[in-house]
Each structure stands twice: as structure tokens, then as C-alpha cells.
C-alpha atoms as a PDB file:
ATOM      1  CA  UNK A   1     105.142 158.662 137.178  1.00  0.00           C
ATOM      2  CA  UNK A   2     103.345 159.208 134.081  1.00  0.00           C
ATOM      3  CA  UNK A   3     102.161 155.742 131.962  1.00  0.00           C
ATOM      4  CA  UNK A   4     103.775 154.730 129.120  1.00  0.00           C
ATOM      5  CA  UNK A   5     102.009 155.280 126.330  1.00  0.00           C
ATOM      6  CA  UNK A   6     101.515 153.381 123.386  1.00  0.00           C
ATOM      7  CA  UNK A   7     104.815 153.638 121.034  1.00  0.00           C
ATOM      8  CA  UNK A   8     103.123 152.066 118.199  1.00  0.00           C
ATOM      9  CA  UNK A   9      99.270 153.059 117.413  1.00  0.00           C
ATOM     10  CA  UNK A  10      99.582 152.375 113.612  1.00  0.00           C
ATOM     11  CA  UNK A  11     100.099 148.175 114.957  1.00  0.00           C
ATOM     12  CA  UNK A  12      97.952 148.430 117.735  1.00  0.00           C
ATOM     13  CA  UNK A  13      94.830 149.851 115.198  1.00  0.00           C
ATOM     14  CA  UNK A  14      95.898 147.706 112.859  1.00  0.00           C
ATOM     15  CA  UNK A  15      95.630 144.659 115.548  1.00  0.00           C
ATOM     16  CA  UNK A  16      92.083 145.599 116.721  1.00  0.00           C
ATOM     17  CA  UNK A  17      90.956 146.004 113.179  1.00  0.00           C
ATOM     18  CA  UNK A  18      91.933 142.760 112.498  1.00  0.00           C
ATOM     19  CA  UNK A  19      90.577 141.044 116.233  1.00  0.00           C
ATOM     20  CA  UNK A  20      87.254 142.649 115.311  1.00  0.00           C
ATOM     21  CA  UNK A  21      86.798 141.843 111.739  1.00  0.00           C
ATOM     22  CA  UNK A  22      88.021 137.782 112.627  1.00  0.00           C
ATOM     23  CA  UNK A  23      84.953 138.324 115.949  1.00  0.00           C
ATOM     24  CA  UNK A  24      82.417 139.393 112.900  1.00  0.00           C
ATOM     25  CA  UNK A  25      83.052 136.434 111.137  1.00  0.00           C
ATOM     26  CA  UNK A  26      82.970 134.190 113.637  1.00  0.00           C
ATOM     27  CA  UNK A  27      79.584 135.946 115.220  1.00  0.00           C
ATOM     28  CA  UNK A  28      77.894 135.885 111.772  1.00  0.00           C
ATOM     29  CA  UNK A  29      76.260 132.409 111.580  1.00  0.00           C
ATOM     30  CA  UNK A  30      75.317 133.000 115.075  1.00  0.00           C
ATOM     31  CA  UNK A  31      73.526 136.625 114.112  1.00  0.00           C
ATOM     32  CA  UNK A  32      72.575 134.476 110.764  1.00  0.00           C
ATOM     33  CA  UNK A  33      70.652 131.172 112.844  1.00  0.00           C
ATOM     34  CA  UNK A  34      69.540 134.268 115.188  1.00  0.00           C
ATOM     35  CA  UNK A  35      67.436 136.453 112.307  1.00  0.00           C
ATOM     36  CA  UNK A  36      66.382 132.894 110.446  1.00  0.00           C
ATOM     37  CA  UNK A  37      64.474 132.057 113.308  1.00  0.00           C
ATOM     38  CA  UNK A  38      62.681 135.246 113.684  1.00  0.00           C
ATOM     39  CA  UNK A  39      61.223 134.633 109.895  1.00  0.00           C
ATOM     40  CA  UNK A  40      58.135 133.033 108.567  1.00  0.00           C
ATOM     41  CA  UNK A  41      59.463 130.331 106.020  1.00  0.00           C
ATOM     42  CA  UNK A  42      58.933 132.227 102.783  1.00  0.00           C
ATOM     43  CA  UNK A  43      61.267 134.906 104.522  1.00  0.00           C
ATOM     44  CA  UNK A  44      63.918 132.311 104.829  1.00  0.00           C
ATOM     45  CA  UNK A  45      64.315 132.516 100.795  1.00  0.00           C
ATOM     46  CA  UNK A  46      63.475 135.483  99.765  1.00  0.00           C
ATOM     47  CA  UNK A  47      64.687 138.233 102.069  1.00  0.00           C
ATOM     48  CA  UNK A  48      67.859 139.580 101.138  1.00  0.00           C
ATOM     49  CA  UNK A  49      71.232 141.976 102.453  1.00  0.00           C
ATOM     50  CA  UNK A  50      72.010 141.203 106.191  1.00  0.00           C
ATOM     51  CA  UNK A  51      68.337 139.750 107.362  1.00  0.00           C
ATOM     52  CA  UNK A  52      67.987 142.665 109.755  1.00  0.00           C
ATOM     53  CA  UNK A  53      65.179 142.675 111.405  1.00  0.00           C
ATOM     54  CA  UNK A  54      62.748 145.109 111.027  1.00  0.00           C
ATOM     55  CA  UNK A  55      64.754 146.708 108.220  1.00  0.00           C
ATOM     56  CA  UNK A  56      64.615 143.543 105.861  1.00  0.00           C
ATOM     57  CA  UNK A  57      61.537 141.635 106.756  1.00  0.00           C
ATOM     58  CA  UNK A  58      59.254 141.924 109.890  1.00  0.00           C
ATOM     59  CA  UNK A  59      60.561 139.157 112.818  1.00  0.00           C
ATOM     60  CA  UNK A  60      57.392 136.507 114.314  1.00  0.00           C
ATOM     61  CA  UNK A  61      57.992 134.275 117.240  1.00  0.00           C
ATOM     62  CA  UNK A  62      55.793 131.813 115.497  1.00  0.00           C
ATOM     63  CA  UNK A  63      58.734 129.676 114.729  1.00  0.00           C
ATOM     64  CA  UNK A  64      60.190 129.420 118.522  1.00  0.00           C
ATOM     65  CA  UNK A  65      56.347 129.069 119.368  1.00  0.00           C
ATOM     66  CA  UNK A  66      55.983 126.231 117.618  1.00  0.00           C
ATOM     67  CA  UNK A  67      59.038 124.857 118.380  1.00  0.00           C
ATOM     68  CA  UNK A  68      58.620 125.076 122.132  1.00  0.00           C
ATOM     69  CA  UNK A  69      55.509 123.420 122.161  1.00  0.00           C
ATOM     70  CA  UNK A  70      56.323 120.672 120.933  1.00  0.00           C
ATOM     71  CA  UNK A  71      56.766 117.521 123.073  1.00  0.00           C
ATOM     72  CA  UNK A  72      60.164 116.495 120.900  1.00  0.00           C
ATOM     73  CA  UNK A  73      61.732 120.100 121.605  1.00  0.00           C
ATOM     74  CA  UNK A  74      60.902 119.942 125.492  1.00  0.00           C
ATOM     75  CA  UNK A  75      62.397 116.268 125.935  1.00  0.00           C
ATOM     76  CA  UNK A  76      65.649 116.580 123.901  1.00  0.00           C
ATOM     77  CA  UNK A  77      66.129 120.205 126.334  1.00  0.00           C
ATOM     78  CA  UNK A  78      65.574 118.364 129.360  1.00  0.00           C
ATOM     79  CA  UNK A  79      67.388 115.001 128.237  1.00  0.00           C
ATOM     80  CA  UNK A  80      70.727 117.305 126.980  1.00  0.00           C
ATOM     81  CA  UNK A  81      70.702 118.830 130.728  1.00  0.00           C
ATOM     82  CA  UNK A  82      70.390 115.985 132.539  1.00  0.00           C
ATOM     83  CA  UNK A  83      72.854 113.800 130.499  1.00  0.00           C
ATOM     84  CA  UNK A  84      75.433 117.061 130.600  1.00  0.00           C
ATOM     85  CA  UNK A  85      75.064 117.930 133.783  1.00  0.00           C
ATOM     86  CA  UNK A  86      75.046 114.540 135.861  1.00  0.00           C
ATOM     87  CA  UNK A  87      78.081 113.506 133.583  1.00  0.00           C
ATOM     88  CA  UNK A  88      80.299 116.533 134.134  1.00  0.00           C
ATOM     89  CA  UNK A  89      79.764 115.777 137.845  1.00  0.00           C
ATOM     90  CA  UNK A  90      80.374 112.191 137.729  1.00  0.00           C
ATOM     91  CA  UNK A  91      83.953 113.066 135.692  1.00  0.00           C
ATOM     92  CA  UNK A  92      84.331 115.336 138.453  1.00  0.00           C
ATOM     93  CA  UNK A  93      84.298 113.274 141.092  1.00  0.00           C
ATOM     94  CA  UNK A  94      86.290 110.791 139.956  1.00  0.00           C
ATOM     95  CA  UNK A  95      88.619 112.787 137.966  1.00  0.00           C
ATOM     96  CA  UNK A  96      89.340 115.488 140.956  1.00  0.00           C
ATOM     97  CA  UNK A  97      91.124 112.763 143.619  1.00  0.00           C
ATOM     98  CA  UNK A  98      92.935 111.006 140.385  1.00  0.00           C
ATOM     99  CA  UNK A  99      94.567 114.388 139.466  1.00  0.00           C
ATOM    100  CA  UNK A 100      95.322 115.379 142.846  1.00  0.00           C
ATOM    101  CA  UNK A 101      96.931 111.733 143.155  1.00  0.00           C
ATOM    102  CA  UNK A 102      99.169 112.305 140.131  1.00  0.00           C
ATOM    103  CA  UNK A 103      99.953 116.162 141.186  1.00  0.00           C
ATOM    104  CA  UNK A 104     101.045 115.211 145.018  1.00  0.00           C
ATOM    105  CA  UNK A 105     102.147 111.202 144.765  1.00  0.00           C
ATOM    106  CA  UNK A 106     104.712 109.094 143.107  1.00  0.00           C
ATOM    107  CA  UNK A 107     103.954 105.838 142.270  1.00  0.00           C
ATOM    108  CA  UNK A 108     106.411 103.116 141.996  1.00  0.00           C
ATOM    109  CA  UNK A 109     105.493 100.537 139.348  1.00  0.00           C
ATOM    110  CA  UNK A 110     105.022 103.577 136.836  1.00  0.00           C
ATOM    111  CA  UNK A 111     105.665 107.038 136.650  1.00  0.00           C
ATOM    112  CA  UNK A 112     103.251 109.873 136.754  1.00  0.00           C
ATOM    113  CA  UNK A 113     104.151 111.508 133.664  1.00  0.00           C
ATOM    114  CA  UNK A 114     103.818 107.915 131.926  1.00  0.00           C
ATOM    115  CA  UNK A 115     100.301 107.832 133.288  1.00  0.00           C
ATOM    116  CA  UNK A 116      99.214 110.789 132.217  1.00  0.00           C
ATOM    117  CA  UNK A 117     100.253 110.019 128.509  1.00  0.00           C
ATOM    118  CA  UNK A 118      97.690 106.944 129.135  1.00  0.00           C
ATOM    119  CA  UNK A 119      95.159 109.112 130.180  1.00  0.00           C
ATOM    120  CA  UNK A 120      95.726 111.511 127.113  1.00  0.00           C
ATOM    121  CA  UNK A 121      95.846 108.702 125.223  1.00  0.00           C
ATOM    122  CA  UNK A 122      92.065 107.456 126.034  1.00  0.00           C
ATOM    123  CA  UNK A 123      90.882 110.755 124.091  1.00  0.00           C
ATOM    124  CA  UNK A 124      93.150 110.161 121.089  1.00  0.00           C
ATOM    125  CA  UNK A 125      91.280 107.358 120.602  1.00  0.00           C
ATOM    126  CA  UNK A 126      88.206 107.697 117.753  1.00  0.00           C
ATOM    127  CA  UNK A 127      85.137 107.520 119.786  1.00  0.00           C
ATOM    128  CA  UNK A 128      83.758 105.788 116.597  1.00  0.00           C
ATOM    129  CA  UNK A 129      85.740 102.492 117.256  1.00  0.00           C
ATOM    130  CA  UNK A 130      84.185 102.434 120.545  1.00  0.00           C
ATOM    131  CA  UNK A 131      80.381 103.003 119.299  1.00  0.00           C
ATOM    132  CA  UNK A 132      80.158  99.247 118.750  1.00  0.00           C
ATOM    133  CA  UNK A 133      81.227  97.517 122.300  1.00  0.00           C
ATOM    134  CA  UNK A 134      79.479 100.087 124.145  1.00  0.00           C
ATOM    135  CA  UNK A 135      76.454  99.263 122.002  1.00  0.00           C
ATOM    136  CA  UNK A 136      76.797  95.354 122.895  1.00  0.00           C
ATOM    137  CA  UNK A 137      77.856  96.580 126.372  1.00  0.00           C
ATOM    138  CA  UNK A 138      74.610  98.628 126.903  1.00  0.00           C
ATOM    139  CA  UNK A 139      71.894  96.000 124.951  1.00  0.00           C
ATOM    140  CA  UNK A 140      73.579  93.131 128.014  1.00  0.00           C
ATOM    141  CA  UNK A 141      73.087  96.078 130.332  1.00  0.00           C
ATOM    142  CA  UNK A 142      69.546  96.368 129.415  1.00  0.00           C
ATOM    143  CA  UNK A 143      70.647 100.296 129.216  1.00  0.00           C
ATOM    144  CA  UNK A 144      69.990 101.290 125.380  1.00  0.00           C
ATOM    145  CA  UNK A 145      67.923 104.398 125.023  1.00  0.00           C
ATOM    146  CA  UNK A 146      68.258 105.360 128.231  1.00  0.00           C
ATOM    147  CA  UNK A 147      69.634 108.729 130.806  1.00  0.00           C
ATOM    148  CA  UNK A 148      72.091 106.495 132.499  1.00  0.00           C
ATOM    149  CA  UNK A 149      73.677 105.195 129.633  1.00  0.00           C
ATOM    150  CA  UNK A 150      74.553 108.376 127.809  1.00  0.00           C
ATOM    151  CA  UNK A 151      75.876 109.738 131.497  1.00  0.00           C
ATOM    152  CA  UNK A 152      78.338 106.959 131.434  1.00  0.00           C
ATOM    153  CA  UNK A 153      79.683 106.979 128.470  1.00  0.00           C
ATOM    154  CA  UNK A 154      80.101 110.631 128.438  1.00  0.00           C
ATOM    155  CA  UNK A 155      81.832 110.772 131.835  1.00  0.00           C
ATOM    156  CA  UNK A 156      84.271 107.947 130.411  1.00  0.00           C
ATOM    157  CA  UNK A 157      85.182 110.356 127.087  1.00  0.00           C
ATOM    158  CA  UNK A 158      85.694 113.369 129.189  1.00  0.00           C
ATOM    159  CA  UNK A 159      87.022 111.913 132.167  1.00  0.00           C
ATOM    160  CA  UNK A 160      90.705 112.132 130.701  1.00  0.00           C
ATOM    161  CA  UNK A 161      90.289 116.176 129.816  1.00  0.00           C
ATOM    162  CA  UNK A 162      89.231 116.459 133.733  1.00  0.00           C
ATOM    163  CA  UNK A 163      92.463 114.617 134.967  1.00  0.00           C
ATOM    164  CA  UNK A 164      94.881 116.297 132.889  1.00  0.00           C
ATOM    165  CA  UNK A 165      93.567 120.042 133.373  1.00  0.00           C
ATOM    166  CA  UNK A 166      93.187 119.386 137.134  1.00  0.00           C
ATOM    167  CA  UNK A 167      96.327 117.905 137.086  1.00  0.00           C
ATOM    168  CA  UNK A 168      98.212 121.028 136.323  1.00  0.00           C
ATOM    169  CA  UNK A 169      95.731 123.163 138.408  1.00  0.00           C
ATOM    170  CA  UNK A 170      96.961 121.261 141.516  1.00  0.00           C
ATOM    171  CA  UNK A 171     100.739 121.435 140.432  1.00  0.00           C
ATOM    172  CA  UNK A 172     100.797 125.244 140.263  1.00  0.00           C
ATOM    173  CA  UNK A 173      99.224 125.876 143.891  1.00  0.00           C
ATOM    174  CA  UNK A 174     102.028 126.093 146.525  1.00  0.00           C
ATOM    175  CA  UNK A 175     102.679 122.554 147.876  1.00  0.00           C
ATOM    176  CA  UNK A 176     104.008 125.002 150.982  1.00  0.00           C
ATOM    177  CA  UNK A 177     100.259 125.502 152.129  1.00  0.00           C
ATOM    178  CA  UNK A 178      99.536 121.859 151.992  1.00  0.00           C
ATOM    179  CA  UNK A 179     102.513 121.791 153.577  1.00  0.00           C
ATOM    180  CA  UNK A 180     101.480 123.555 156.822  1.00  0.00           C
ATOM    181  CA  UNK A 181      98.288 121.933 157.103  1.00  0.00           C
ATOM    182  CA  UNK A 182     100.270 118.470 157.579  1.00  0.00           C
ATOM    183  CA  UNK A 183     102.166 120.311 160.568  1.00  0.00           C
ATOM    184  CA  UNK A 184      98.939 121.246 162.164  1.00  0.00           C
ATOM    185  CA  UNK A 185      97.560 117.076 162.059  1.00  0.00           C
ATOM    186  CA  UNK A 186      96.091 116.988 158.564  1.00  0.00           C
ATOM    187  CA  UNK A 187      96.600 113.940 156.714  1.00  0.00           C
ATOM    188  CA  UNK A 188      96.684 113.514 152.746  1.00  0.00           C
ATOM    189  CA  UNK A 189      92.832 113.408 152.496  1.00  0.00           C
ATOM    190  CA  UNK A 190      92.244 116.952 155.195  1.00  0.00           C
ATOM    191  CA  UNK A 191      94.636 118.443 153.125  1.00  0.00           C
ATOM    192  CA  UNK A 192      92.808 117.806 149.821  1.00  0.00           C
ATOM    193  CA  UNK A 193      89.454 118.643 150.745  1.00  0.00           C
ATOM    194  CA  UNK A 194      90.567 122.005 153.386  1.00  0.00           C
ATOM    195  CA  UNK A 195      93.122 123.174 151.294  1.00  0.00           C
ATOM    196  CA  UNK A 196      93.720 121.862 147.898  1.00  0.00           C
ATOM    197  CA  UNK A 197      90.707 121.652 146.106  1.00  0.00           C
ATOM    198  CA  UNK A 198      88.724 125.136 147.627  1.00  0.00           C
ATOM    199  CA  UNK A 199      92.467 126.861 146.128  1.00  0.00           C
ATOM    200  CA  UNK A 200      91.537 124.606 143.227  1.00  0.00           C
ATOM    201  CA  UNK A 201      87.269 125.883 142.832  1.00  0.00           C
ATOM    202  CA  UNK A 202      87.934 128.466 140.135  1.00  0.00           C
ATOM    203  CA  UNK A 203      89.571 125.825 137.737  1.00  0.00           C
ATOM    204  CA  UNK A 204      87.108 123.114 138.894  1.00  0.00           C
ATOM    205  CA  UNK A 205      83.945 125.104 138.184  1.00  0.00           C
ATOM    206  CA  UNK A 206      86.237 126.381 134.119  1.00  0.00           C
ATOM    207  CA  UNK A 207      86.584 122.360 133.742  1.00  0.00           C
ATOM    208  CA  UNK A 208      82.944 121.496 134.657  1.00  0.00           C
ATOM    209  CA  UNK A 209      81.928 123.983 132.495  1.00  0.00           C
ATOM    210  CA  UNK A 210      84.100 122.552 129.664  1.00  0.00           C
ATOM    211  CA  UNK A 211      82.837 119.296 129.897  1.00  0.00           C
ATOM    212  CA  UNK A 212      78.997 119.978 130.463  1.00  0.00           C
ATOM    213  CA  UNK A 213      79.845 122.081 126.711  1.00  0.00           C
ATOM    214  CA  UNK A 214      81.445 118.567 125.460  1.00  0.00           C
ATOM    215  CA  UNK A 215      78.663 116.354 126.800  1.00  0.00           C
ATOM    216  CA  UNK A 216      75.953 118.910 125.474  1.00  0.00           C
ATOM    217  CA  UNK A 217      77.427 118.839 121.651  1.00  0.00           C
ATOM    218  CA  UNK A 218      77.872 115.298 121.892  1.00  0.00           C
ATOM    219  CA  UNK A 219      75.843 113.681 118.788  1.00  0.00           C
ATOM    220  CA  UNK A 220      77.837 110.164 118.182  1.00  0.00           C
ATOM    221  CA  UNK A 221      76.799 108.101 121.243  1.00  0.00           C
ATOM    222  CA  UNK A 222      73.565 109.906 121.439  1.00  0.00           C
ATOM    223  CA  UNK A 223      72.329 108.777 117.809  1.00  0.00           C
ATOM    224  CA  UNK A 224      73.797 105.012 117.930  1.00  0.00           C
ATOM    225  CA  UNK A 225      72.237 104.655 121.567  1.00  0.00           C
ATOM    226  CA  UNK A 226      69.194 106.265 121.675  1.00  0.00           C
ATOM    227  CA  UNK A 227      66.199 105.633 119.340  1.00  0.00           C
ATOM    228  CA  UNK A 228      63.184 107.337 120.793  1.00  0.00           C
ATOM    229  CA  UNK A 229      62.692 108.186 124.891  1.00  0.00           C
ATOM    230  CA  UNK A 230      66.507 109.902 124.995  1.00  0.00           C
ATOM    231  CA  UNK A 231      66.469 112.126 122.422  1.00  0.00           C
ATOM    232  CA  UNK A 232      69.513 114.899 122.952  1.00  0.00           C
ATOM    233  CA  UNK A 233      69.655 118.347 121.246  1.00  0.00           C
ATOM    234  CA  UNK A 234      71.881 117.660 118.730  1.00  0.00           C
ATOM    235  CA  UNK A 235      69.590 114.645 117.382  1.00  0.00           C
ATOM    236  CA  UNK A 236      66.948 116.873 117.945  1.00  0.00           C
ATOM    237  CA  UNK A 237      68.578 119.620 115.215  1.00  0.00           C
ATOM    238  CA  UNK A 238      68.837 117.178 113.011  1.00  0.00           C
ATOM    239  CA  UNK A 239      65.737 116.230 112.795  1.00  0.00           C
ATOM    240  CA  UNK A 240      64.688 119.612 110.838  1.00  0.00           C
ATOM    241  CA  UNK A 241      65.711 117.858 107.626  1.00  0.00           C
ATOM    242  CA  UNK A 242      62.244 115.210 106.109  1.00  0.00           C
ATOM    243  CA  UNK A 243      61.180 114.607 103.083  1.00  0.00           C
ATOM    244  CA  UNK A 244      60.555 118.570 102.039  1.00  0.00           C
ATOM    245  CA  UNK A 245      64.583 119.171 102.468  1.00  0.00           C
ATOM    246  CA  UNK A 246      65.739 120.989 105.440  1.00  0.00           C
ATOM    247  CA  UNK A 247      63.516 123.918 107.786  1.00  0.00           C
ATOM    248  CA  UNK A 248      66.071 126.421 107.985  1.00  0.00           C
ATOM    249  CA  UNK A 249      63.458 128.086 110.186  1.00  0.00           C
ATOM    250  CA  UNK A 250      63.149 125.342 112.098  1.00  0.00           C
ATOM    251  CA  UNK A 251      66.383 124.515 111.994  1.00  0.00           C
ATOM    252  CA  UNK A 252      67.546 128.036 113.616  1.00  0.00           C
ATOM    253  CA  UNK A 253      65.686 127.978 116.325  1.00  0.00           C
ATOM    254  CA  UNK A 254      66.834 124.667 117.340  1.00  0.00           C
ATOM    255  CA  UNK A 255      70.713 125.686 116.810  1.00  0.00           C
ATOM    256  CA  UNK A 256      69.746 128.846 118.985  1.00  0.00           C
ATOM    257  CA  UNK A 257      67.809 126.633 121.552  1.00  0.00           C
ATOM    258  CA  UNK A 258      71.528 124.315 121.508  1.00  0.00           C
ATOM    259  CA  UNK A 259      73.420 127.747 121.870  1.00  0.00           C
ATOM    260  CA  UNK A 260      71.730 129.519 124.126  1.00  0.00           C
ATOM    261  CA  UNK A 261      72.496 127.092 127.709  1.00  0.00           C
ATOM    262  CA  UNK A 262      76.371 126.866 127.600  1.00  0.00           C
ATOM    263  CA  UNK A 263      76.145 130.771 126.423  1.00  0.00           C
ATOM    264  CA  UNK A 264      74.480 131.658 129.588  1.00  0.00           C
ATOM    265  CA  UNK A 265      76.448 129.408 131.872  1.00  0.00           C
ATOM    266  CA  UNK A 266      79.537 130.707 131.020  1.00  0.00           C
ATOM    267  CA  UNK A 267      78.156 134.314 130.831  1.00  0.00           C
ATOM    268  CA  UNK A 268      77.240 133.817 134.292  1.00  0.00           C
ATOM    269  CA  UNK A 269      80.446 131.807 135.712  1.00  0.00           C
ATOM    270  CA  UNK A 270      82.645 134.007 133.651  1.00  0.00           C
ATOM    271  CA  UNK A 271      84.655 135.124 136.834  1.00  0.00           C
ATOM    272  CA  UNK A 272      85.385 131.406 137.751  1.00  0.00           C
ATOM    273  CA  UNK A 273      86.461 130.451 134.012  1.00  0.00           C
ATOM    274  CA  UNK A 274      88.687 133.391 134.116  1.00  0.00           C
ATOM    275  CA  UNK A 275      90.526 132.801 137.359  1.00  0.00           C
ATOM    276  CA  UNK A 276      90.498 128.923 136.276  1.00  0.00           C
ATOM    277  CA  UNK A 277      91.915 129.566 132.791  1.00  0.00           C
ATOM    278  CA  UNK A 278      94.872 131.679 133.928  1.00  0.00           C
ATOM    279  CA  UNK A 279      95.607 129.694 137.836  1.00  0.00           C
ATOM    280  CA  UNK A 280      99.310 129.545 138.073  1.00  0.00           C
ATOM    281  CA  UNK A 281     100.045 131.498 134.675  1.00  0.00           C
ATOM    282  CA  UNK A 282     102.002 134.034 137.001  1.00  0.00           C
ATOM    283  CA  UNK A 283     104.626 132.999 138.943  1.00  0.00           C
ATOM    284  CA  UNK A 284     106.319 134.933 141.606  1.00  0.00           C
END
């Protein structure tokens, strides 16, 4: 059986020239922060056309140099992975069980679809009405400028995303195979860890990855808690702006250096954020 071909090329050309011209515009400030960094600072202002490099000016390292060796630049990397990464887990944990529990139970005194409104309903919230209490809530803690404290709050902000995405991950898988592991002596918590959540990996490791890109960006919290010893990427970039205006050398490598982490992650768990993103989008 021969394939069908395409019935309508005019469309379909017309479609990719518009997909790639909307992907240009979108990669441009990326290719833009990109070539800034590679220039010395009189570059920045006076090269001109697209800022290719070697064809418009000659590219230096000195700026990522510089920027690298600098105490500030090595603590805000390693404060931004920390913070990210132990606060996607910790939303993890406790958002994985919580979304099983509203996938596979019903509860009584309220119904699951009502609490998953409430959890929705924690992100609708402005994380600026919150800055305050968590302020006075850290300061009794003794917790202000500190790892633990940014971990915390982040996990609280991103906890909802984890419940409701999970949520739906564990409704799609076949409640059949849970099913059968019941008949063979499994109870409710052999079931979830043997069956349900390995099925489950793929849009685990897509959600982790979501969040640990949430937590990463995050500059609210990380300002308003932190003054000096927890200083996060995003504080970090905007720092590049004293009392000479802004380093738009500077300025680019840090964006790059804020880029260049969740870039590679997901380059490199691409087949899980894949099989995560589309889990249950075919039936049958």
C-alpha cells in the first residue's frame, strides 16, 4: 500500500514557513545574550548587523572569564542548584502519594474534584501577598538568608503544579494493572510503589524537571529573603546594573550562565519529558 501523500503542499510550506520564522524570533535574544557575551564592552555598542561572530567583531572569553571567577558568580550557581534541586524533590515527595490519593481514593467529607480546585487555587494566589508572613515566619525561624528557607518556600509554590499534573498521570494508567496486583496480596501502598508510580517515571522525571525550571527562575522570595550568603541566579543577573548603567556584557553571560542548566537537563531527559508530556494522550 503506497502512503498517502501530502494533498496540500502549498499549506503545509506555508505552515513550516511560518513555525520557523515564529522559532527565529523566539531564538533571537537567546543568539543575541549568546554573541553579547563573546564581546569586549566597546563591541557591545558599536558593532552592528546580526553580531556574528567573526564576521562582525572578533569573540573573547574575557567576559565569561571574568565572570566565572568571581566568588558572587560561583555562589549564586551553586545556591540556584541546590535550592532547585532539593525543592523539586521535596514537592515530589510529598506531592507524588497526594496525587495518587486523589487519582485512586474517594474521600467522604469532600470530593476529589473539590480538592483539587483548592490545590489549583494555592497557585492562583499572588506569591507577593505571601512575601510578608513568610518573611515574619522565617526572621521567628531564625531562617532568613538561608538554603533551607528558599527550599521551603519553593516546594510550597510548586507543590500544587506537582499534584495536579501527577494527578492526571495516575488517572490515565489502567486501574486494571493495579488491579491484578491486589489479587496477587498487594495492598494500596505495594501497589503504588510496584506498579503505579514506575508506569508513572516518565511523567515524574517531565514534572521534576518543570519545577527545578520554576524554582531556578524564581527571583521574588529569593530577593525579599536573602541579603548576602544565598544569593540565587536571578539576583545574581541583576546585579549587572551599578552606578555606570547596566553591563550588557556582563549581563549576557550571566543570562547564558541562567540558561544554560535547565537547557541541558532537558536536552538530556528529553525522552522522559516526551513520554511524560503525551502519557495517556492515546487511548485505545
Amino acid at each position: 500500500m503506497k502512503p498517502k501523500q501530502n494533498q496540500h503542499p502549498l499549506r503545509y510550506s506555508i505552515y513550516s514557513l511560518i513555525a520557523v520564522v515564529a522559532a527565529m524570533i523566539f531564538f533571537f535574544p537567546i543568539y543575541w545574550a549568546f554573541s553579547t557575551s563573546l564581546r569586549n564592552p566597546l563591541d557591545t555598542f558599536t558593532v552592528s548587523g546580526l553580531g556574528i561572530p567573526f564576521l562582525n567583531f572578533e569573540p573573547t572569553l574575557t567576559n565569561w572569564v571574568d565572570q566565572l571567577a568571581t566568588e558572587e558568580a560561583r555562589k549564586a550557581v551553586y545556591n540556584s542548584t541546590v535550592i532547585a534541586v532539593f525543592a523539586s524533590i521535596l514537592a515530589l515527595a510529598l506531592g507524588i502519594p497526594a496525587a495518587y490519593a486523589l487519582a485512586r481514593f474517594r474521600f467522604k467529607t469532600i470530593s476529589n474534584k473539590d480538592l483539587t480546585i483548592w490545590f489549583l487555587s494555592q497557585r492562583v494566589l499572588p506569591p507577593v501577598a505571601t512575601v510578608v508572613p513568610f518573611y515574619l515566619i522565617m526572621q521567628f525561624l531564625n531562617l532568613l538568608d538561608t538554603q533551607l528557607a528558599l527550599i521551603l518556600i519553593n516546594a510550597t509554590f510548586v507543590l500544587p503544579f506537582v499534584v495536579v499534573i501527577v494527578r492526571q498521570t495516575f488517572l490515565d494508567l489502567p486501574i486494571e494493572l493495579e488491579e491484578a496486583a491486589f489479587m496477587d496480596g498487594a495492598r494500596n501502598y505495594g501497589a503504588f510503589l510496584r506498579v503505579a508510580l514506575p508506569l508513572a517515571a516518565p511523567a515524574i522525571a517531565a514534572t521534576g524537571l518543570i519545577m527545578f525550571a520554576f524554582t531556578w527562575n524564581e527571583f521574588l522570595f529569593a530577593i525579599t529573603l536573602s541579603s548576602k550568603e544565598v544569593i540565587t541566579i536571578p539576583i545574581h543577573m541583576a546585579g549587572a546594573v551599578d552606578t555606570r548603567g547596566v553591563q550588557f556584557w556582563f549581563m549576557a553571560v550571566r543570562a547564558m550562565i541562567a540558561m544554560i542548566p535547565p537547557v541541558l537537563i532537558a536536552l538530556l531527559a528529553q525522552r522522559y519529558i516526551v513520554q511524560g508530556l503525551t502519557l495517556g494522550a492515546v487511548k485505545g
